[in-house]
Each structure stands twice: as C-alpha cells, then as structure tokens.
PDB file of N, CA and C in Angstrom:
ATOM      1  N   UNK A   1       0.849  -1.170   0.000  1.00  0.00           N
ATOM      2  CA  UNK A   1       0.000   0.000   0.000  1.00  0.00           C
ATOM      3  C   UNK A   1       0.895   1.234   0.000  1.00  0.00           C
ATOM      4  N   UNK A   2       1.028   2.010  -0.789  1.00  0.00           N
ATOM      5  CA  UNK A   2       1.296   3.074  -1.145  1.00  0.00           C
ATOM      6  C   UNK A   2       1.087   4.309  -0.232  1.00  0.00           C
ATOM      7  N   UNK A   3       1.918   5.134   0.517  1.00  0.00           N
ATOM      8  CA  UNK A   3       1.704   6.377   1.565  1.00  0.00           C
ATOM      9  C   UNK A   3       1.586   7.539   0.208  1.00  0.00           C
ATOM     10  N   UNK A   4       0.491   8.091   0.798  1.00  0.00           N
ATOM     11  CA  UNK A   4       0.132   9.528   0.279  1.00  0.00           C
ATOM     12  C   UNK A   4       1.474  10.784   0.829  1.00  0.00           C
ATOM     13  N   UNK A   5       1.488  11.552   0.129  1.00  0.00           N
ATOM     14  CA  UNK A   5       2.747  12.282   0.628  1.00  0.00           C
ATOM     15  C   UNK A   5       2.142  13.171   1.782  1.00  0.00           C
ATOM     16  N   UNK A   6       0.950  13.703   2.183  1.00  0.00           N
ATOM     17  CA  UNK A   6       0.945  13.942   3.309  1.00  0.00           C
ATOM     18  C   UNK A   6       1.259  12.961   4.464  1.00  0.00           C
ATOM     19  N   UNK A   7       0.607  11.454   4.344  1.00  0.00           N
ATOM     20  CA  UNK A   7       1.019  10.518   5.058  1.00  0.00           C
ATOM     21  C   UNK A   7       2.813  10.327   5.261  1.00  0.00           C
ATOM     22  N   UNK A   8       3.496  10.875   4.274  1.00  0.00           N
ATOM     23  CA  UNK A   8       4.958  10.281   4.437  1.00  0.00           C
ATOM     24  C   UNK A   8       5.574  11.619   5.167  1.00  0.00           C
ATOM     25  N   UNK A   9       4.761  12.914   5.208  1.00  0.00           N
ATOM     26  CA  UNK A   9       5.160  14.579   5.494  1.00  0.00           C
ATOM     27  C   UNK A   9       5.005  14.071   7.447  1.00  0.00           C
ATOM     28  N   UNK A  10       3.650  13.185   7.585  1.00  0.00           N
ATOM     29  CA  UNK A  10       3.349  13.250   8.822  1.00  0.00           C
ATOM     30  C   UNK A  10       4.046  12.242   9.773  1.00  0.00           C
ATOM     31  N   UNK A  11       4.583  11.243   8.670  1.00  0.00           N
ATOM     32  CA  UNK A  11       5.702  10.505   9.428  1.00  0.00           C
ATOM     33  C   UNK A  11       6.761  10.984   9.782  1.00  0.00           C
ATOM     34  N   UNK A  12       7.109  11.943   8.938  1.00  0.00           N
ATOM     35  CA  UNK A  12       8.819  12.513   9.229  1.00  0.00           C
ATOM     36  C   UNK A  12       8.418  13.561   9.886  1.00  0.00           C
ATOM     37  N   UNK A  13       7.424  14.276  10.621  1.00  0.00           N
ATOM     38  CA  UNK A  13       6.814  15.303  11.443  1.00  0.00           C
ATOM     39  C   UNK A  13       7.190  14.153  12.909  1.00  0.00           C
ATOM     40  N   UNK A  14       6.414  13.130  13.049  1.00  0.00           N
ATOM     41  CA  UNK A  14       6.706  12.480  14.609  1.00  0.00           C
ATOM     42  C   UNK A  14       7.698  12.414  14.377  1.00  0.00           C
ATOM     43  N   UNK A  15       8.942  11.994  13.794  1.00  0.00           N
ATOM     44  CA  UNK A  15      10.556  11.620  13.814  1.00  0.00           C
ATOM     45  C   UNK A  15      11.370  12.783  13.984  1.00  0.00           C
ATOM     46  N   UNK A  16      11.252  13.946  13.783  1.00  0.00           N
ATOM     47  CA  UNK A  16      11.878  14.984  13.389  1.00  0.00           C
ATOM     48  C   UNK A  16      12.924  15.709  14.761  1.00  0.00           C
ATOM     49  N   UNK A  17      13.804  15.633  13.989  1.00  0.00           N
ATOM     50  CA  UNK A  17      15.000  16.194  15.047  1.00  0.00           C
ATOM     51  C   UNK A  17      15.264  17.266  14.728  1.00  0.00           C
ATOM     52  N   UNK A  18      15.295  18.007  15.731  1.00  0.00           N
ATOM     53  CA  UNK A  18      15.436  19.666  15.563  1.00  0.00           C
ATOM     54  C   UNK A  18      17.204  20.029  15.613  1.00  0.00           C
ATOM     55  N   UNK A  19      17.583  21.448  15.432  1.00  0.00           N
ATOM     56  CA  UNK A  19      18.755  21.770  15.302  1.00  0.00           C
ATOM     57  C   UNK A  19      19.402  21.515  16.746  1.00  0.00           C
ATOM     58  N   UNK A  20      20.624  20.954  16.543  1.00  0.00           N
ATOM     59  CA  UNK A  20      21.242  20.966  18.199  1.00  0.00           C
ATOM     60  C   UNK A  20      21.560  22.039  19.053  1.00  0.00           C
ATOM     61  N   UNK A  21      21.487  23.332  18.192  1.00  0.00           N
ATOM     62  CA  UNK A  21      21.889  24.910  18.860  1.00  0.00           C
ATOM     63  C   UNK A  21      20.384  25.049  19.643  1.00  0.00           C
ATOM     64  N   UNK A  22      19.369  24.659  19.211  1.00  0.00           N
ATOM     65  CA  UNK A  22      18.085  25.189  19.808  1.00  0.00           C
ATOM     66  C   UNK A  22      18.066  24.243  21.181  1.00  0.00           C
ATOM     67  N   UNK A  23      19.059  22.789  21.117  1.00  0.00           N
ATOM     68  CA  UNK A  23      18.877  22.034  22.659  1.00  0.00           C
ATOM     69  C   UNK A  23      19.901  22.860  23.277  1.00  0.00           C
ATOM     70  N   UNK A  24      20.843  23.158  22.815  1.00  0.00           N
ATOM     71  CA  UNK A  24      21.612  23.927  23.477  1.00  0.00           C
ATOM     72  C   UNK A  24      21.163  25.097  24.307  1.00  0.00           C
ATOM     73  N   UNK A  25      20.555  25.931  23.757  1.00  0.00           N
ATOM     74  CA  UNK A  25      20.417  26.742  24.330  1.00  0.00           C
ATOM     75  C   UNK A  25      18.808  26.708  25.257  1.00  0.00           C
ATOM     76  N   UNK A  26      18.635  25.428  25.330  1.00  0.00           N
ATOM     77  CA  UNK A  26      17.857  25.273  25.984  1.00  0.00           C
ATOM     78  C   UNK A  26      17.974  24.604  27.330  1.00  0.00           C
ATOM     79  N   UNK A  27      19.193  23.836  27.548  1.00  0.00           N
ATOM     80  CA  UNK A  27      20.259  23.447  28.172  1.00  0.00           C
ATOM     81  C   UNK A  27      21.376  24.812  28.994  1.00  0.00           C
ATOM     82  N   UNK A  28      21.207  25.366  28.466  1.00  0.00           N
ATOM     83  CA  UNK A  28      21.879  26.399  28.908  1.00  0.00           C
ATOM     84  C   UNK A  28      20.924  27.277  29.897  1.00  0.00           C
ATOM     85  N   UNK A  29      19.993  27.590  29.680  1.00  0.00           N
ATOM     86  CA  UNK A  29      18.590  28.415  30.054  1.00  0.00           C
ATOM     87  C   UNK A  29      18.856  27.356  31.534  1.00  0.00           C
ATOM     88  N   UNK A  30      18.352  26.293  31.152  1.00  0.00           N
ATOM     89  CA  UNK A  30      18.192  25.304  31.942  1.00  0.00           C
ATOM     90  C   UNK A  30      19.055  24.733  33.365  1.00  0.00           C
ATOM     91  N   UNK A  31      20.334  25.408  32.896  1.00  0.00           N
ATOM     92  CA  UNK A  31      21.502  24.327  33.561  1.00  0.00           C
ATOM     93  C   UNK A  31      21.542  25.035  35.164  1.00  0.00           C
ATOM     94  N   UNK A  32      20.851  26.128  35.619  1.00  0.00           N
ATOM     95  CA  UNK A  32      20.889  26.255  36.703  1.00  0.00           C
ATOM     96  C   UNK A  32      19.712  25.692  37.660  1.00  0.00           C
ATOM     97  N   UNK A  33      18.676  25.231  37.175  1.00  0.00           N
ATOM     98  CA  UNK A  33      17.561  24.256  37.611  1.00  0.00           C
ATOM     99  C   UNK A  33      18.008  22.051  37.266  1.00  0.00           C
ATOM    100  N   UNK A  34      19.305  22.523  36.549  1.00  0.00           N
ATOM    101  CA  UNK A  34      18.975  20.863  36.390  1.00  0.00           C
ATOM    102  C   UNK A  34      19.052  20.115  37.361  1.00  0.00           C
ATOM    103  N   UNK A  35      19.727  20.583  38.368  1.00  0.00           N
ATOM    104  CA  UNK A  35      19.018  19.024  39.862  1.00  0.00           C
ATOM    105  C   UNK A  35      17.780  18.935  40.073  1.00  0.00           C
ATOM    106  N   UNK A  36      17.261  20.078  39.789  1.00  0.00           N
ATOM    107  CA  UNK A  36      15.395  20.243  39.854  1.00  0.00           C
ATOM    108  C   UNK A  36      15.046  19.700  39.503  1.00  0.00           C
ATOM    109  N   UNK A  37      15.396  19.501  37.583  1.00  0.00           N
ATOM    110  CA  UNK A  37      14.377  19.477  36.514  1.00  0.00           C
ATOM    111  C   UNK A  37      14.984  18.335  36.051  1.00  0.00           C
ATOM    112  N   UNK A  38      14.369  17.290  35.470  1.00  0.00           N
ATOM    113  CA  UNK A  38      15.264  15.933  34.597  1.00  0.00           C
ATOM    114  C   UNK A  38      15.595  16.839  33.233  1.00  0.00           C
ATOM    115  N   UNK A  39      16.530  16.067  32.502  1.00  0.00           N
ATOM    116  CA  UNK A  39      16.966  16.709  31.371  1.00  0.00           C
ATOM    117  C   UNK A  39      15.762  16.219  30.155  1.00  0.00           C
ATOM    118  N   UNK A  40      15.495  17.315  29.289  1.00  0.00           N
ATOM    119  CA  UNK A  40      14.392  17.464  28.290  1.00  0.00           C
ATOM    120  C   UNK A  40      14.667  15.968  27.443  1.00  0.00           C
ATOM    121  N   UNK A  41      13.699  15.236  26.624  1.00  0.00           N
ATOM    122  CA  UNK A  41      13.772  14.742  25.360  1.00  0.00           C
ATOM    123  C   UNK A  41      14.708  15.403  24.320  1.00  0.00           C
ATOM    124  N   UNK A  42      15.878  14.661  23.890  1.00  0.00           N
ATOM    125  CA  UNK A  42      17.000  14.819  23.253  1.00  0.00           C
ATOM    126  C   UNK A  42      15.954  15.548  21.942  1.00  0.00           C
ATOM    127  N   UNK A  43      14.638  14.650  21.214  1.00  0.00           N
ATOM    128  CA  UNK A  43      14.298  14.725  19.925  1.00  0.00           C
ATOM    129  C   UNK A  43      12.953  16.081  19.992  1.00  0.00           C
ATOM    130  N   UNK A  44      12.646  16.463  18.915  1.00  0.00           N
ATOM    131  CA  UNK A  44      11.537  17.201  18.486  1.00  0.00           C
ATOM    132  C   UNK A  44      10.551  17.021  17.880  1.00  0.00           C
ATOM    133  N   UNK A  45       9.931  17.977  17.798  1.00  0.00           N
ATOM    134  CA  UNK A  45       8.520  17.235  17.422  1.00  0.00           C
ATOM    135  C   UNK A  45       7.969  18.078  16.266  1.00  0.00           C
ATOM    136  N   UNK A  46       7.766  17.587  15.251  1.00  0.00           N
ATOM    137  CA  UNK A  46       7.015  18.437  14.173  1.00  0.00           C
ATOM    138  C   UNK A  46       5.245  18.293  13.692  1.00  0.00           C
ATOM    139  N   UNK A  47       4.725  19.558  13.177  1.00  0.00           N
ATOM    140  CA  UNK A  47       3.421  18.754  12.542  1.00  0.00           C
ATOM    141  C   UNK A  47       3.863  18.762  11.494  1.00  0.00           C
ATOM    142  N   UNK A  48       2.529  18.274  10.638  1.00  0.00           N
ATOM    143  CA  UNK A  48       3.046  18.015   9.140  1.00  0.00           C
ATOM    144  C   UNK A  48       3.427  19.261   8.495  1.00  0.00           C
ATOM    145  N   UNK A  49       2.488  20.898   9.077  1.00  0.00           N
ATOM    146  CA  UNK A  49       3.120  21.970   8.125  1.00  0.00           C
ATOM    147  C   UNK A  49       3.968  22.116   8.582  1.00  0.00           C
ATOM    148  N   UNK A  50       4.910  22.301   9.616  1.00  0.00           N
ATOM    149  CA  UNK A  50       5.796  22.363   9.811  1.00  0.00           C
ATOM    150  C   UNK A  50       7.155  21.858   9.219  1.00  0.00           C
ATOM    151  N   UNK A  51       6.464  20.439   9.128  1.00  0.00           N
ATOM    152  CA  UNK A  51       7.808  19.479   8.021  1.00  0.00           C
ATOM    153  C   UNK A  51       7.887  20.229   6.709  1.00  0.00           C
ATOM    154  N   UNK A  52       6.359  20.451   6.579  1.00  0.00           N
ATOM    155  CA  UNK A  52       6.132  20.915   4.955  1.00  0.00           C
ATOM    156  C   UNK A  52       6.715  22.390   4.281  1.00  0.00           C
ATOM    157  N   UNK A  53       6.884  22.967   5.418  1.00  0.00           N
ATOM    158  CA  UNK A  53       7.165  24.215   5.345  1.00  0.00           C
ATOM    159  C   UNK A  53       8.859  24.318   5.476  1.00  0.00           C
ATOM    160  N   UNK A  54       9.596  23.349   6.044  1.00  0.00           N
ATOM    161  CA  UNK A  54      10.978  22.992   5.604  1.00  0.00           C
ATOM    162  C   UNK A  54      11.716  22.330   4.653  1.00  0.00           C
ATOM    163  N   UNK A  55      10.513  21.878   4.160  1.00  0.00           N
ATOM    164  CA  UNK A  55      11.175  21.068   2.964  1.00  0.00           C
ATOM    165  C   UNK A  55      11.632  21.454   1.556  1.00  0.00           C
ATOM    166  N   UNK A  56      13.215  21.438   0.966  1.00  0.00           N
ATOM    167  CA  UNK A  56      13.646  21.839   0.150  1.00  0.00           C
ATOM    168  C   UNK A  56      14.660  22.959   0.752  1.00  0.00           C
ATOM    169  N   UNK A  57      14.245  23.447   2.158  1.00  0.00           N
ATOM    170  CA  UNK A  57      15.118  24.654   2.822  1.00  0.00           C
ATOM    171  C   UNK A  57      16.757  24.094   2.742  1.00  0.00           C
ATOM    172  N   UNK A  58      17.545  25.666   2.649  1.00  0.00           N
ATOM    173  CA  UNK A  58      18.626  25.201   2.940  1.00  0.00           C
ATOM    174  C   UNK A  58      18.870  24.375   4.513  1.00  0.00           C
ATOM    175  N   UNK A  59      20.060  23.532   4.937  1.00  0.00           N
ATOM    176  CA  UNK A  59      20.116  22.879   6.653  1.00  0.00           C
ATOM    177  C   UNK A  59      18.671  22.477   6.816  1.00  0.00           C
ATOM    178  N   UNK A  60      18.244  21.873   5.905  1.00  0.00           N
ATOM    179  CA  UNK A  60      17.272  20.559   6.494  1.00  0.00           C
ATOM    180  C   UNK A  60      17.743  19.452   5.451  1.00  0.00           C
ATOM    181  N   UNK A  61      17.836  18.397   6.195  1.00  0.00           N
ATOM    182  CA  UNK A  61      18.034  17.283   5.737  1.00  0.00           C
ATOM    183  C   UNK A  61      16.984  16.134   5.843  1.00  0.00           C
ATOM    184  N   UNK A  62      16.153  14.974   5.175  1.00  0.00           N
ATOM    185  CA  UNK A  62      15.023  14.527   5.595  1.00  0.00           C
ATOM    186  C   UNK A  62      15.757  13.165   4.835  1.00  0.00           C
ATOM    187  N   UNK A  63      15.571  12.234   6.436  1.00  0.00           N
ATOM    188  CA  UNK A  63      16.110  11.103   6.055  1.00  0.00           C
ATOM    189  C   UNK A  63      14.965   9.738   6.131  1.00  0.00           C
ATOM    190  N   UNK A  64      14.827   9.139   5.063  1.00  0.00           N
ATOM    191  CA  UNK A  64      13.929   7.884   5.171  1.00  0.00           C
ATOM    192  C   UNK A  64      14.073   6.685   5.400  1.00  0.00           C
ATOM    193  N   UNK A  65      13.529   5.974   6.580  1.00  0.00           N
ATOM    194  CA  UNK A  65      14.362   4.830   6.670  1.00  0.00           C
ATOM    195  C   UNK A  65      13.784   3.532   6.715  1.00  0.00           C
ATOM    196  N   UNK A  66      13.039   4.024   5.518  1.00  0.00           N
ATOM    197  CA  UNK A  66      12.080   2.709   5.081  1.00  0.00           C
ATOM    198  C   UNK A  66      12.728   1.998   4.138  1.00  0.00           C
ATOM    199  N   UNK A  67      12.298   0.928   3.720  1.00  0.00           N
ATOM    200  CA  UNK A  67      12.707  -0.098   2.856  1.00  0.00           C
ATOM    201  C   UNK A  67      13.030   0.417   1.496  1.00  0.00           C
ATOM    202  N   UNK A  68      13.568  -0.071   0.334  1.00  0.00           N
ATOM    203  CA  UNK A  68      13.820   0.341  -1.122  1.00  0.00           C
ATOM    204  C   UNK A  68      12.585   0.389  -1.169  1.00  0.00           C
ATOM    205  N   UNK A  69      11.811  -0.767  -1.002  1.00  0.00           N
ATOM    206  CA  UNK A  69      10.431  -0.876  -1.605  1.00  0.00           C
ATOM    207  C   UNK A  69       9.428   0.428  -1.419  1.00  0.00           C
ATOM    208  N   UNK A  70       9.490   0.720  -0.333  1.00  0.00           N
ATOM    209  CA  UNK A  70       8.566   1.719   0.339  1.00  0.00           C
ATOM    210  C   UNK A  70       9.109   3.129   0.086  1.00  0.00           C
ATOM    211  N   UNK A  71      10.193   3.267  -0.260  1.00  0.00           N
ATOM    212  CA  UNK A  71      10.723   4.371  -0.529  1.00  0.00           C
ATOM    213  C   UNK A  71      10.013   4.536  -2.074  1.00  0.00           C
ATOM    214  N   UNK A  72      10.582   3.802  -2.821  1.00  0.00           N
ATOM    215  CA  UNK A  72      10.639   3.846  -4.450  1.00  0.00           C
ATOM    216  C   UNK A  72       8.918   4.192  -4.647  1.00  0.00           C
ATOM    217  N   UNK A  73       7.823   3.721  -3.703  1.00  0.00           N
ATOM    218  CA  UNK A  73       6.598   3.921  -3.701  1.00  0.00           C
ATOM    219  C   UNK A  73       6.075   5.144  -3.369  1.00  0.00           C
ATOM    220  N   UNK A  74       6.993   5.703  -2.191  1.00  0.00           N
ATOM    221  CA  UNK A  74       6.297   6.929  -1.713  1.00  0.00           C
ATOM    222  C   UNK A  74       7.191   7.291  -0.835  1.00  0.00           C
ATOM    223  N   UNK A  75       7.639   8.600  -0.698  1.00  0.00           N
ATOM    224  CA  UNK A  75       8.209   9.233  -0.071  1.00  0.00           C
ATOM    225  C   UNK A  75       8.110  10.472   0.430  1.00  0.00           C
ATOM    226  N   UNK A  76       8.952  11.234   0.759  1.00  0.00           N
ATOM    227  CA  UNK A  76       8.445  12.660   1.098  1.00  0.00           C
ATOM    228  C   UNK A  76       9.740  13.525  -0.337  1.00  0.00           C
ATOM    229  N   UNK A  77       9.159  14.122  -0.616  1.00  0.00           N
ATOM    230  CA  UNK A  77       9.587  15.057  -1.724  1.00  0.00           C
ATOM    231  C   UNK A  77      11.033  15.858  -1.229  1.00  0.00           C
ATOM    232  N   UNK A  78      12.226  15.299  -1.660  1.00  0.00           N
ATOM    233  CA  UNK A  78      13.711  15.601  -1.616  1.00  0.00           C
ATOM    234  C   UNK A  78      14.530  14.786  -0.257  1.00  0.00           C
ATOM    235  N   UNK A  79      13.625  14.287   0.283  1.00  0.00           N
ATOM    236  CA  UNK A  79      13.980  12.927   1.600  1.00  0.00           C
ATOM    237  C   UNK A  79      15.340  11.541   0.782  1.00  0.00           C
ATOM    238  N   UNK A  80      16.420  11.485   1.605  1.00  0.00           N
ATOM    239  CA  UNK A  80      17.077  10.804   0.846  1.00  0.00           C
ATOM    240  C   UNK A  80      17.341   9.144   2.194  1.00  0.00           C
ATOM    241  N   UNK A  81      17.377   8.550   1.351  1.00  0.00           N
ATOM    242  CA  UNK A  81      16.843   6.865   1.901  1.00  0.00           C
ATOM    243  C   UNK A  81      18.197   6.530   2.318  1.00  0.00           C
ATOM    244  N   UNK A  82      18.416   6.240   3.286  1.00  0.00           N
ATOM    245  CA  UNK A  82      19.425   6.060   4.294  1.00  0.00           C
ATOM    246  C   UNK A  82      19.186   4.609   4.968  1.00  0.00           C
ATOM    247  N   UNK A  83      20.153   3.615   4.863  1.00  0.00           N
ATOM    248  CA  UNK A  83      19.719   2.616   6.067  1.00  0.00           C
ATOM    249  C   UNK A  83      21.067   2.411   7.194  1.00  0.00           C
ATOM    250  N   UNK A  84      20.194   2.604   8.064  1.00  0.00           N
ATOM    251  CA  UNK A  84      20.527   2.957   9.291  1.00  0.00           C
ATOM    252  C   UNK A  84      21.930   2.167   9.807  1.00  0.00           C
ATOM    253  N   UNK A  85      21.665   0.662   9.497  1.00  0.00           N
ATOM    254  CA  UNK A  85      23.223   0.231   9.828  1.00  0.00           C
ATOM    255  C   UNK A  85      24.172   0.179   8.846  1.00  0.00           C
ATOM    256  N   UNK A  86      24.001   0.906   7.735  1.00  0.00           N
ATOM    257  CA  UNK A  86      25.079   1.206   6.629  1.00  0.00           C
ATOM    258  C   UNK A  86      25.557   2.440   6.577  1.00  0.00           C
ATOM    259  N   UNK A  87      24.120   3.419   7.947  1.00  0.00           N
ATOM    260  CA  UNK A  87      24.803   5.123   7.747  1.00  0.00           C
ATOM    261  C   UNK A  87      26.000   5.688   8.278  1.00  0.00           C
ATOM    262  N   UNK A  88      26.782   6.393   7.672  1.00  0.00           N
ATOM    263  CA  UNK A  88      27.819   6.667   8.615  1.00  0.00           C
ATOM    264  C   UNK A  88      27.972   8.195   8.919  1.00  0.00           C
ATOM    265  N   UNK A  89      28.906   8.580   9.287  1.00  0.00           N
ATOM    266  CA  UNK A  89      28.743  10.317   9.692  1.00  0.00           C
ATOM    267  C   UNK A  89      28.568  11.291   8.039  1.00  0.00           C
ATOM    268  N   UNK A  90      29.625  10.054   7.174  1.00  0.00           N
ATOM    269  CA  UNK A  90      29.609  11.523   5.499  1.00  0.00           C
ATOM    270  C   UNK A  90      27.834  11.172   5.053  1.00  0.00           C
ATOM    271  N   UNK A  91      27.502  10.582   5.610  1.00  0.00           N
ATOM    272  CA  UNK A  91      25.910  10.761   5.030  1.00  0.00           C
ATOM    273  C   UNK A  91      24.864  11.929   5.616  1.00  0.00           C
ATOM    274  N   UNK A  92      25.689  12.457   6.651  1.00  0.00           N
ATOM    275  CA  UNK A  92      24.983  13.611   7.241  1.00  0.00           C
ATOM    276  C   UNK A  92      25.965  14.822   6.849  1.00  0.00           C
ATOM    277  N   UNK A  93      24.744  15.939   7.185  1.00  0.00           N
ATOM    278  CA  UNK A  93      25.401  17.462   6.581  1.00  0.00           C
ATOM    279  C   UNK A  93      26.588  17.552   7.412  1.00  0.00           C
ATOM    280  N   UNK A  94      27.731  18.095   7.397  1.00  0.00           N
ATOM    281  CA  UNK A  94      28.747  18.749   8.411  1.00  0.00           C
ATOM    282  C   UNK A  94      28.435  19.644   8.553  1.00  0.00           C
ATOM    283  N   UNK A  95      27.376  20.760   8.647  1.00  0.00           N
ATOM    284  CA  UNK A  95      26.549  21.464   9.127  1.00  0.00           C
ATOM    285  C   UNK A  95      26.161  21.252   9.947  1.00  0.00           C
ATOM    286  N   UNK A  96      26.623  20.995  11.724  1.00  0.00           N
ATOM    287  CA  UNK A  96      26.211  20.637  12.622  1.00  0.00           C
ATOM    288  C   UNK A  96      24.918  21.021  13.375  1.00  0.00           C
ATOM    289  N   UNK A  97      24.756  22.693  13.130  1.00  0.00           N
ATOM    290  CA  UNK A  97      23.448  23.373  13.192  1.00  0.00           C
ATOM    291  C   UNK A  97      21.995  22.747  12.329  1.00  0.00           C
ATOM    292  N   UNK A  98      22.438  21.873  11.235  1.00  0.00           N
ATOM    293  CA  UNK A  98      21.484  21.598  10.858  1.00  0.00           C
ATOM    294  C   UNK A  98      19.958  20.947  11.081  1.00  0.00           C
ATOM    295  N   UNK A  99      19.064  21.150  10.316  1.00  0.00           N
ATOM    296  CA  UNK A  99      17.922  20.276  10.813  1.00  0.00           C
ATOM    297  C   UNK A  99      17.797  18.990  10.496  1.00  0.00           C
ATOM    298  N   UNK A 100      17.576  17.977  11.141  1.00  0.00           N
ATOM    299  CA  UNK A 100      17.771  16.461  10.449  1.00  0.00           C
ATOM    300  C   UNK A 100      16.001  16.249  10.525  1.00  0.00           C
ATOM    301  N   UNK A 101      15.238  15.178  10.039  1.00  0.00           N
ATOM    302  CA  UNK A 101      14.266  14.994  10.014  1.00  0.00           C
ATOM    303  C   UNK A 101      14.157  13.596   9.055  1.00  0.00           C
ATOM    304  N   UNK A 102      13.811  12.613  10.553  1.00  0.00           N
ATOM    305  CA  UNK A 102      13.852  10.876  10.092  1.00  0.00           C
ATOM    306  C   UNK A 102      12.612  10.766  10.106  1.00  0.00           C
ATOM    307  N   UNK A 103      12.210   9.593   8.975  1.00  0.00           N
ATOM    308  CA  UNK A 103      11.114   8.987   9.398  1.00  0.00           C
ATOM    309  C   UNK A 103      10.822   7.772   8.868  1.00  0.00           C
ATOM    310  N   UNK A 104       9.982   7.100   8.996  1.00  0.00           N
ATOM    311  CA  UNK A 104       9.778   5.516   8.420  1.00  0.00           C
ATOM    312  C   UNK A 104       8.091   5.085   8.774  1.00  0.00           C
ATOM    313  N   UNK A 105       7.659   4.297   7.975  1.00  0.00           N
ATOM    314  CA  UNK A 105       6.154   3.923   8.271  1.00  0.00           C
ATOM    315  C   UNK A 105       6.773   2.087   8.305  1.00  0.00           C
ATOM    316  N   UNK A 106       6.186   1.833   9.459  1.00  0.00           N
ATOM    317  CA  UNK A 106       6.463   0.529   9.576  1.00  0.00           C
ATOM    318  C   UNK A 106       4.621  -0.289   9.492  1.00  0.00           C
ATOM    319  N   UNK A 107       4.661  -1.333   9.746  1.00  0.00           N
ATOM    320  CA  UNK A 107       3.606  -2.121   9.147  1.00  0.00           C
ATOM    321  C   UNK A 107       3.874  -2.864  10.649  1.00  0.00           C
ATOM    322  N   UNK A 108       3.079  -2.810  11.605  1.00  0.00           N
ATOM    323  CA  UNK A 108       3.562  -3.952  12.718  1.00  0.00           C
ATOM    324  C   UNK A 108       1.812  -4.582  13.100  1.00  0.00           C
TER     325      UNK A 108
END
C-alpha cells in the first residue's frame, strides 16, 4: 500500500529532530535548575506543516528509513533513503546546526 505524501510529510513530522543549537540553548537556560528538573527529550517534534514548510530549505536534511520498496513507492519530496546500519557520519550534513528529520512507516 502506497503512503500519500501527506502521510509520508506526517511521518517525518513524529521523527523529526530539531537543530542541536536550539537544545543547546535550551540546556543552557536550563543548567541552573537541572538538579530540579530531569533533562528534556533529546528529539523534536514536528506537525506536518511544519515538516512541509521545511522542505527543500537550505540545513534541512530529511532522512527515510524505510525499505527500497517503500521508498521507491512513496516518499516525502527531496527525503534521501538512508539505512541505518550502513549510515555513517559523510551521510549527514557537516553542518552541525542543521535540521535532520527521520522517518519511516512501519507495518507492525
């Protein structure tokens, strides 16, 4: 079954990892409450306009980590298919600021 590209926009919206300068400095804000406070969720959270509204931007990167099959069927528009135990660091931007944004539709 074939994902509609909003369906593949709204997968990589739950997966979506935000820039590491924005944990940073949220970590920073933070670091005089952290015995208080547990430390935040490493990841971020997107809706679909949100994904939609980054996509094609310069420093976003949108990685898919679905099957050939599922890729070649449907994807999200400029998302490049990555599998996970073959990825290594040159497959990501050296743009460390960048936005990364994973996603995958699994069938369970």
């Amino acid at each position: 079954m074939a994902m509609s590209r909003r369906s593949a926009i709204a997968a990589a919206a739950a997966l979506a990892v935000l820039p590491a300068a924005a944990l940073a400095a949220e970590k920073k804000s933070n670091k005089k409450n952290a015995e208080a406070m547990p430390e935040s969720e490493p990841f971020g959270h997107l809706t679909v306009d949100q994904v939609e509204r980054r996509l094609g931007k310069p420093g976003v990167l949108v990685v898919d980590g679905n099957s050939d099959e599922t890729y070649h069927e449907a994807h999200v528009p400029g998302a490049r298919r990555l599998y996970s135990k073959t990825m290594t660091a040159a497959d990501l931007p050296s743009d460390k600021d960048a936005t990364l944004i994973f996603y995958c539709h699994n069938l369970l």
